[in-house]
N, C-alpha and C. Protein backbone atom coordinates (compact mmCIF):
# COMPACT_ATOMS: atom_id res chain seq x y z
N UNK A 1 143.55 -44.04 211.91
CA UNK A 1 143.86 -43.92 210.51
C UNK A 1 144.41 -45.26 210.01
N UNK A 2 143.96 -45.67 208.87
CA UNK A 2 144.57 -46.83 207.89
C UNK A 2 145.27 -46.51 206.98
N UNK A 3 146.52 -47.32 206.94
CA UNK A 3 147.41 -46.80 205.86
C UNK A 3 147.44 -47.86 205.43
N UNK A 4 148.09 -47.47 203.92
CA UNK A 4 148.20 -48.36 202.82
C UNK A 4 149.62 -49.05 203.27
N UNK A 5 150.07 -50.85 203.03
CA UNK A 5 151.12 -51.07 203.46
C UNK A 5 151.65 -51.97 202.37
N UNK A 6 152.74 -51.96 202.44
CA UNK A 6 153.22 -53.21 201.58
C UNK A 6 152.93 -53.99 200.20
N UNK A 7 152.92 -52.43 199.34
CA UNK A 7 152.49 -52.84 197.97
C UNK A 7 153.70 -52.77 196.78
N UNK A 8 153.67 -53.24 196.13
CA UNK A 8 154.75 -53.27 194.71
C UNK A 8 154.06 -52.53 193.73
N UNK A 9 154.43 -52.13 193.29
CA UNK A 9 153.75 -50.66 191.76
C UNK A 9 155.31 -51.02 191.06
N UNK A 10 154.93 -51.65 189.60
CA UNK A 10 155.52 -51.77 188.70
C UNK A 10 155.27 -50.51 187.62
N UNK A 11 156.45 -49.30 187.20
CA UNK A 11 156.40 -48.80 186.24
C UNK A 11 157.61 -49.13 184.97
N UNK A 12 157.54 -49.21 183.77
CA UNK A 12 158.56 -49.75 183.00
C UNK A 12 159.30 -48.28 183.02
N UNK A 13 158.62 -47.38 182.67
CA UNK A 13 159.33 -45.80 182.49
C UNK A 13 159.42 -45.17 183.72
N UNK A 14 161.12 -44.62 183.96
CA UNK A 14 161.35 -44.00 185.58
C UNK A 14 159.79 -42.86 184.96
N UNK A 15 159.87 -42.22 184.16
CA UNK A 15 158.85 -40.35 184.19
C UNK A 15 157.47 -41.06 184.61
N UNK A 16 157.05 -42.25 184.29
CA UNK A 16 155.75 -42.76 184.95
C UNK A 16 155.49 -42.86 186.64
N UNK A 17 156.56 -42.58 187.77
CA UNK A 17 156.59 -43.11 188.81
C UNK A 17 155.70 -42.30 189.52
N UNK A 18 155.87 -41.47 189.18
CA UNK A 18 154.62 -39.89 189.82
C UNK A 18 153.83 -40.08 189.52
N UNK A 19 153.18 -40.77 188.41
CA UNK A 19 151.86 -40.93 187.83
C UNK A 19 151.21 -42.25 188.69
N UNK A 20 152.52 -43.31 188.46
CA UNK A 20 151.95 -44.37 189.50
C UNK A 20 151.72 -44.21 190.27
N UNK A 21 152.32 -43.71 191.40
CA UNK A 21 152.33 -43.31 192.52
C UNK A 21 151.08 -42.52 193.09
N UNK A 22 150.58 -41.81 192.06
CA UNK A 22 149.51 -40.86 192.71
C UNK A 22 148.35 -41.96 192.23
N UNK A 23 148.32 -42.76 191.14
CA UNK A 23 146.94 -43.77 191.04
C UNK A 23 146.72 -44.39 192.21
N UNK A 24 147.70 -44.84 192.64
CA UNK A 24 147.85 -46.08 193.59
C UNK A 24 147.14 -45.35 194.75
N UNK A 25 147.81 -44.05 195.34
CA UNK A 25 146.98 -43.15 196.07
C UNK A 25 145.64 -42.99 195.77
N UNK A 26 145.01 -42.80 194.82
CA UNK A 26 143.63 -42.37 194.62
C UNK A 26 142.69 -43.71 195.03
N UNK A 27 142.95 -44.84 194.28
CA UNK A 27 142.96 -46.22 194.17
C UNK A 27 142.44 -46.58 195.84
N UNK A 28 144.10 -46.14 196.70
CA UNK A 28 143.86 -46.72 198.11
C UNK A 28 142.58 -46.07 198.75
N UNK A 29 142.84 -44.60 198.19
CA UNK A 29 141.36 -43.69 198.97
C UNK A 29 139.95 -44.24 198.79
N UNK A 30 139.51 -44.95 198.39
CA UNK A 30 138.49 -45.21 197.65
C UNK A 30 138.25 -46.33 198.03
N UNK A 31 139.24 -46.75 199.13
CA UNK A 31 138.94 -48.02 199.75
C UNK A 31 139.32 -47.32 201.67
N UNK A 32 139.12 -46.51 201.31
CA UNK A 32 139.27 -45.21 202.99
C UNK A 32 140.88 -46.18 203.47
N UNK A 33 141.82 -46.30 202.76
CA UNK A 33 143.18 -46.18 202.84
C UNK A 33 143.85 -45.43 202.58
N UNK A 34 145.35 -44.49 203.44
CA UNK A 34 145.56 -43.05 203.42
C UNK A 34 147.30 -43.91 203.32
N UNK A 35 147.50 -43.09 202.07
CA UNK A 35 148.64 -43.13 201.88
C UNK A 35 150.12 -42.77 202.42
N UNK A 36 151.31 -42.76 203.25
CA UNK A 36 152.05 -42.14 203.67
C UNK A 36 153.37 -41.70 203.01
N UNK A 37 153.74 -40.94 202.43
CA UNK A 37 154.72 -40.61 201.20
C UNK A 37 155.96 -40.68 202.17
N UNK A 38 156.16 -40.62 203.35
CA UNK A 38 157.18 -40.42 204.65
C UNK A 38 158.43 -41.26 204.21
N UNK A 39 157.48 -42.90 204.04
CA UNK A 39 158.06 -43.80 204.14
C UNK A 39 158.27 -45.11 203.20
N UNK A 40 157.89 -44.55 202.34
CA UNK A 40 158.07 -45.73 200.82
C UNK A 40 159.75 -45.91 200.95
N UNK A 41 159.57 -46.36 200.12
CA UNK A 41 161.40 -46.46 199.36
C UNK A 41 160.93 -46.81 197.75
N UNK A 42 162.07 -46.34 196.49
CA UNK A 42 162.03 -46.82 195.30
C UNK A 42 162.85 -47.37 195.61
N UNK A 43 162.71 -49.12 194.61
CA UNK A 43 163.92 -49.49 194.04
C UNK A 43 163.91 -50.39 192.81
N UNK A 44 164.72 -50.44 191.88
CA UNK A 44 164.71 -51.16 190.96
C UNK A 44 165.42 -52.68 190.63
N UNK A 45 164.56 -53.52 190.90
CA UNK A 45 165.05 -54.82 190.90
C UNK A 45 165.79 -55.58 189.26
N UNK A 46 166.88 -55.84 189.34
CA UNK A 46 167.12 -56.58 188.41
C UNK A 46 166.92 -55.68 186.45
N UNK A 47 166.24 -54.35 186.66
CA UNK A 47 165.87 -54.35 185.09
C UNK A 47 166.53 -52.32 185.36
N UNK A 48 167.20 -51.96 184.33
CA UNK A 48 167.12 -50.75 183.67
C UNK A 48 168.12 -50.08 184.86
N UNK A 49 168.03 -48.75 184.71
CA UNK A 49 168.94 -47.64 185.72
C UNK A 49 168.03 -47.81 187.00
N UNK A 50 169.06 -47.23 188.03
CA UNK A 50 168.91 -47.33 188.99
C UNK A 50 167.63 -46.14 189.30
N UNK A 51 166.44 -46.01 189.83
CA UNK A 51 165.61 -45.01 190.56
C UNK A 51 166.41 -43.97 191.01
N UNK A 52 165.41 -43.30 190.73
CA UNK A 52 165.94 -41.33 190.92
C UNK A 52 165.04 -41.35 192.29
N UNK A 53 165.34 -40.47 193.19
CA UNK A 53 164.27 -40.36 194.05
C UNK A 53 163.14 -39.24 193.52
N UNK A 54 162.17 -39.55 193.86
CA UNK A 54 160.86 -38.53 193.84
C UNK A 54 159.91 -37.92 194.65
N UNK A 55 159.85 -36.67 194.23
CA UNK A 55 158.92 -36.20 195.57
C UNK A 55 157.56 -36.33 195.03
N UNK A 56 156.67 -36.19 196.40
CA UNK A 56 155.43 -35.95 195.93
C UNK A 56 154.72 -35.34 196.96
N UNK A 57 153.91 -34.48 197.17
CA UNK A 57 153.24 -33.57 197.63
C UNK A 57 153.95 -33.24 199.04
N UNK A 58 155.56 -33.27 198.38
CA UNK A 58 156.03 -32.27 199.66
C UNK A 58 157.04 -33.17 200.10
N UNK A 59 156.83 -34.48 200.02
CA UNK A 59 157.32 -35.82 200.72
C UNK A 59 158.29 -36.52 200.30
N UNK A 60 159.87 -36.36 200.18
CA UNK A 60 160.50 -37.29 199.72
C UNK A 60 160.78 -38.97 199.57
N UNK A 61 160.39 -39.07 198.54
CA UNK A 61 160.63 -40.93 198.82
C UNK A 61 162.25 -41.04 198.15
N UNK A 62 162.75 -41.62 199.22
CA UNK A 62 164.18 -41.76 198.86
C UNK A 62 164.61 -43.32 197.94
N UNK A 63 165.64 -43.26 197.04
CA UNK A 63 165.49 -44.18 196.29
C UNK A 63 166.96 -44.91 197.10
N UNK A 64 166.88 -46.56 197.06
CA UNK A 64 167.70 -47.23 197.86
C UNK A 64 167.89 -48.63 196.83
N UNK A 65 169.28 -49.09 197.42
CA UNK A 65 170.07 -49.97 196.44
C UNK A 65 169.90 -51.27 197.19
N UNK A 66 169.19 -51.35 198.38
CA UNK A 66 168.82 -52.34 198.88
C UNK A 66 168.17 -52.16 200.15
N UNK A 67 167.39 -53.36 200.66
CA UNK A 67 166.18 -52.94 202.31
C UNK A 67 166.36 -53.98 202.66
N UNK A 68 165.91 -54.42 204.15
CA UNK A 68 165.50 -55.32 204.52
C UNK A 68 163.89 -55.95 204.41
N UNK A 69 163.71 -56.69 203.91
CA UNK A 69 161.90 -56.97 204.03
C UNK A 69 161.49 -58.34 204.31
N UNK A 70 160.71 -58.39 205.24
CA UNK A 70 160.13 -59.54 205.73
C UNK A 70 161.19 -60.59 205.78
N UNK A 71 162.72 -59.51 206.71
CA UNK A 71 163.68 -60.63 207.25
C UNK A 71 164.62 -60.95 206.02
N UNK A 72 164.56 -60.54 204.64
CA UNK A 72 165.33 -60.89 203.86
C UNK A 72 165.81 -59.80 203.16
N UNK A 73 166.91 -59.55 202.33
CA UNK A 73 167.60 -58.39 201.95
C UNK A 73 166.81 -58.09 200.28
N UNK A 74 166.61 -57.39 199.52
CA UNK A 74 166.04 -57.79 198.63
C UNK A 74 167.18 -56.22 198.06
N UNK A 75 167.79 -57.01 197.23
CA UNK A 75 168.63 -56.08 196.08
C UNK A 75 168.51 -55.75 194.84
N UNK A 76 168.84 -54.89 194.64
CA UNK A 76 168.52 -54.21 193.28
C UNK A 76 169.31 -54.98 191.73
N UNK A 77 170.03 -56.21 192.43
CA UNK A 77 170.48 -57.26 191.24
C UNK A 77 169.62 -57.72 190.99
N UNK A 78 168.87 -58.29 191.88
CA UNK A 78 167.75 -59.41 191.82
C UNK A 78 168.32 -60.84 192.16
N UNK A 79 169.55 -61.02 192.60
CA UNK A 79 169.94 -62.10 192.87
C UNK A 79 170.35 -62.42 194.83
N UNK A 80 170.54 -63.27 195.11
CA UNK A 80 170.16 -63.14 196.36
C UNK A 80 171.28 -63.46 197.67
N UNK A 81 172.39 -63.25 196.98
CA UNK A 81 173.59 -63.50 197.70
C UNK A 81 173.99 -62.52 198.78
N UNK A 82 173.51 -61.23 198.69
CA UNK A 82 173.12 -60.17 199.28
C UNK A 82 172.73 -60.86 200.73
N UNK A 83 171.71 -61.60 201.29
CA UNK A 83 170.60 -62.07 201.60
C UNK A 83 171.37 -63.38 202.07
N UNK A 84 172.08 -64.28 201.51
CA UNK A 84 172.47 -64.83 201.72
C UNK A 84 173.92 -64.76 202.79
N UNK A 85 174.62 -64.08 202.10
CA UNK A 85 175.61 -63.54 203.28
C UNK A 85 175.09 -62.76 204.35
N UNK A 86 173.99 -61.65 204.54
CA UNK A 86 173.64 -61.44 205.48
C UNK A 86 172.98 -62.28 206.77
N UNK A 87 172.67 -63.54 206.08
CA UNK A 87 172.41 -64.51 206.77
C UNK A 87 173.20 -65.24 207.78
N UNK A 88 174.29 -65.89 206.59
CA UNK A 88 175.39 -66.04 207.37
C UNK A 88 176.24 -65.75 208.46
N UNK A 89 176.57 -63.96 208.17
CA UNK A 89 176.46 -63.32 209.47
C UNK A 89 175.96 -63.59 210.14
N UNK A 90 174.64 -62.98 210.55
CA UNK A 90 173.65 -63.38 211.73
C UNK A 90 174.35 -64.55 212.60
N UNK A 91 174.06 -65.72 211.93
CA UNK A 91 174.63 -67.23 212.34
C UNK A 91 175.76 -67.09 212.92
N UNK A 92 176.60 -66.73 212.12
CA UNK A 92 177.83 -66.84 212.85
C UNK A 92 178.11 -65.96 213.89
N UNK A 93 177.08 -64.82 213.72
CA UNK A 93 177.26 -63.67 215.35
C UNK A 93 176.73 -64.13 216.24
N UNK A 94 175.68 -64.76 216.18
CA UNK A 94 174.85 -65.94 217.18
C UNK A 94 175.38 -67.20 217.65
N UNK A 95 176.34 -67.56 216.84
CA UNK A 95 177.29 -68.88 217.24
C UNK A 95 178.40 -68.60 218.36
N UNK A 96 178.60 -67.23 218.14
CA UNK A 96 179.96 -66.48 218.87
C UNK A 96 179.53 -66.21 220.18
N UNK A 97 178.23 -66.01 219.95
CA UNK A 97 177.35 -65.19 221.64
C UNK A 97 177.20 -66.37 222.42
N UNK A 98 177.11 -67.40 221.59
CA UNK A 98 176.77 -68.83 222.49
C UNK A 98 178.11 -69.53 223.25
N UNK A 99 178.81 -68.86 222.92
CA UNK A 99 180.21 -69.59 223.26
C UNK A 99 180.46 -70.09 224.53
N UNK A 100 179.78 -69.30 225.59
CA UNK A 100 179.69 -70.36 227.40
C UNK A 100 178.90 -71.16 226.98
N UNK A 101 177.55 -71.05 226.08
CA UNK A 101 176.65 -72.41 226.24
C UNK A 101 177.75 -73.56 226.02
N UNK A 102 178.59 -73.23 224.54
CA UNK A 102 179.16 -74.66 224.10
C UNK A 102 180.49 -74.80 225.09
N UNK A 103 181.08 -74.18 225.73
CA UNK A 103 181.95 -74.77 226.56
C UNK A 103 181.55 -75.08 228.04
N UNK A 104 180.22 -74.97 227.79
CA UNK A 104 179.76 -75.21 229.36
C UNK A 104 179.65 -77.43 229.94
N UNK A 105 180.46 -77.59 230.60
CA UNK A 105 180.50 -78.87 230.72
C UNK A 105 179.37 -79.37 231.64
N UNK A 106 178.91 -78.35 232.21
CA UNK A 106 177.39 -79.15 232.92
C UNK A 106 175.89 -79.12 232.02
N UNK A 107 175.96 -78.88 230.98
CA UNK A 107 174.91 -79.34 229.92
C UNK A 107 175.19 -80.77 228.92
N UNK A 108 174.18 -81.08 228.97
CA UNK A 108 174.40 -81.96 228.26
C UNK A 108 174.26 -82.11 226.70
N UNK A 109 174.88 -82.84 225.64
CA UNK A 109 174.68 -82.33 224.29
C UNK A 109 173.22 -82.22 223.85
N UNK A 110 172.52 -82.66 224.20
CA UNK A 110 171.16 -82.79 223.83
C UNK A 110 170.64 -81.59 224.00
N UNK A 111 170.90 -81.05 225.10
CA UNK A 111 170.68 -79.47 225.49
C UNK A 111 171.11 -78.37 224.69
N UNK A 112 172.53 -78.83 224.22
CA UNK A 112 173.34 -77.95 223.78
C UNK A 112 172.15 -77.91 222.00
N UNK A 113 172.11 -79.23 221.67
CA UNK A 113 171.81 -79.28 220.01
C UNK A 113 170.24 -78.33 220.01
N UNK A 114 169.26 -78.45 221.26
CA UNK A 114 168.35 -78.03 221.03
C UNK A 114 168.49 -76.17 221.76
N UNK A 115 169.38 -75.74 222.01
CA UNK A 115 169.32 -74.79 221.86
C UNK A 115 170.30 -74.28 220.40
N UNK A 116 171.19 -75.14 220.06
CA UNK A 116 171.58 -74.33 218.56
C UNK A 116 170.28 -74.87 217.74
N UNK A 117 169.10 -75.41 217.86
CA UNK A 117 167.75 -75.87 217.02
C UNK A 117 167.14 -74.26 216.97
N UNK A 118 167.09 -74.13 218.27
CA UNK A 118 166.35 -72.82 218.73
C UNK A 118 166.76 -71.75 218.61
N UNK A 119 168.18 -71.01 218.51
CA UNK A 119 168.74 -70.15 218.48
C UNK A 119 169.54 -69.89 217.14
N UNK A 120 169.69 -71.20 216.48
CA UNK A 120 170.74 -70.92 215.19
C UNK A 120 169.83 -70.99 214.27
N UNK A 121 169.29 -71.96 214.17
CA UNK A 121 168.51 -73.17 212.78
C UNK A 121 167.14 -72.02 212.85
């Protein structure tokens, strides 16, 4: 089976989302792509009230105030500090795990810089 993945459907009106939602379905069929209602998420970036969740043929799509996607946080401000501090983290939890590398006195710095190249950067 082929499923449909990783598409954006812009509606300006939340009461349009069912309507979108089922084009986009018909749309994918017609290209023998099968839709999965399991696992969408709504969310509304940057414009109007926040998404209601909606069902559709049985299937809740739950509505969320933020995801992870393709490694980056993408929030419902539209601004990206979200994303940015989650970043940070990371780094700095990865800096902490390294802590024998950097006190290890039988490496040499060159070693040391190309594994924070490899592991931090």
């Amino acid at each position: 089976m082929v499923t449909a993945d990783d598409a954006v459907l812009f509606a300006s009106d939340p009461d349009l989302w069912d309507t979108v939602l089922r084009q986009f379905e018909t749309e994918a069929n017609t290209m023998g792509l099968h839709t999965s209602w399991a696992t969408p998420k709504l969310q509304n970036v940057a414009y109007g009230q926040p998404p209601l969740s909606v069902d559709i043929d049985g299937e809740h799509m739950e509505a969320v105030q933020s995801f992870t996607y393709l490694g980056s946080e993408v929030s419902t401000t539209g601004y990206s500090t979200p994303d940015i501090n989650r970043r940070i983290g990371l780094a700095y939890s990865n800096m902490g795990k390294l802590g024998r590398v950097w006190n290890n006195g039988h490496l040499s710095l060159a070693t040391k810089l190309r594994i924070y190249n490899c592991c931090i950067i």
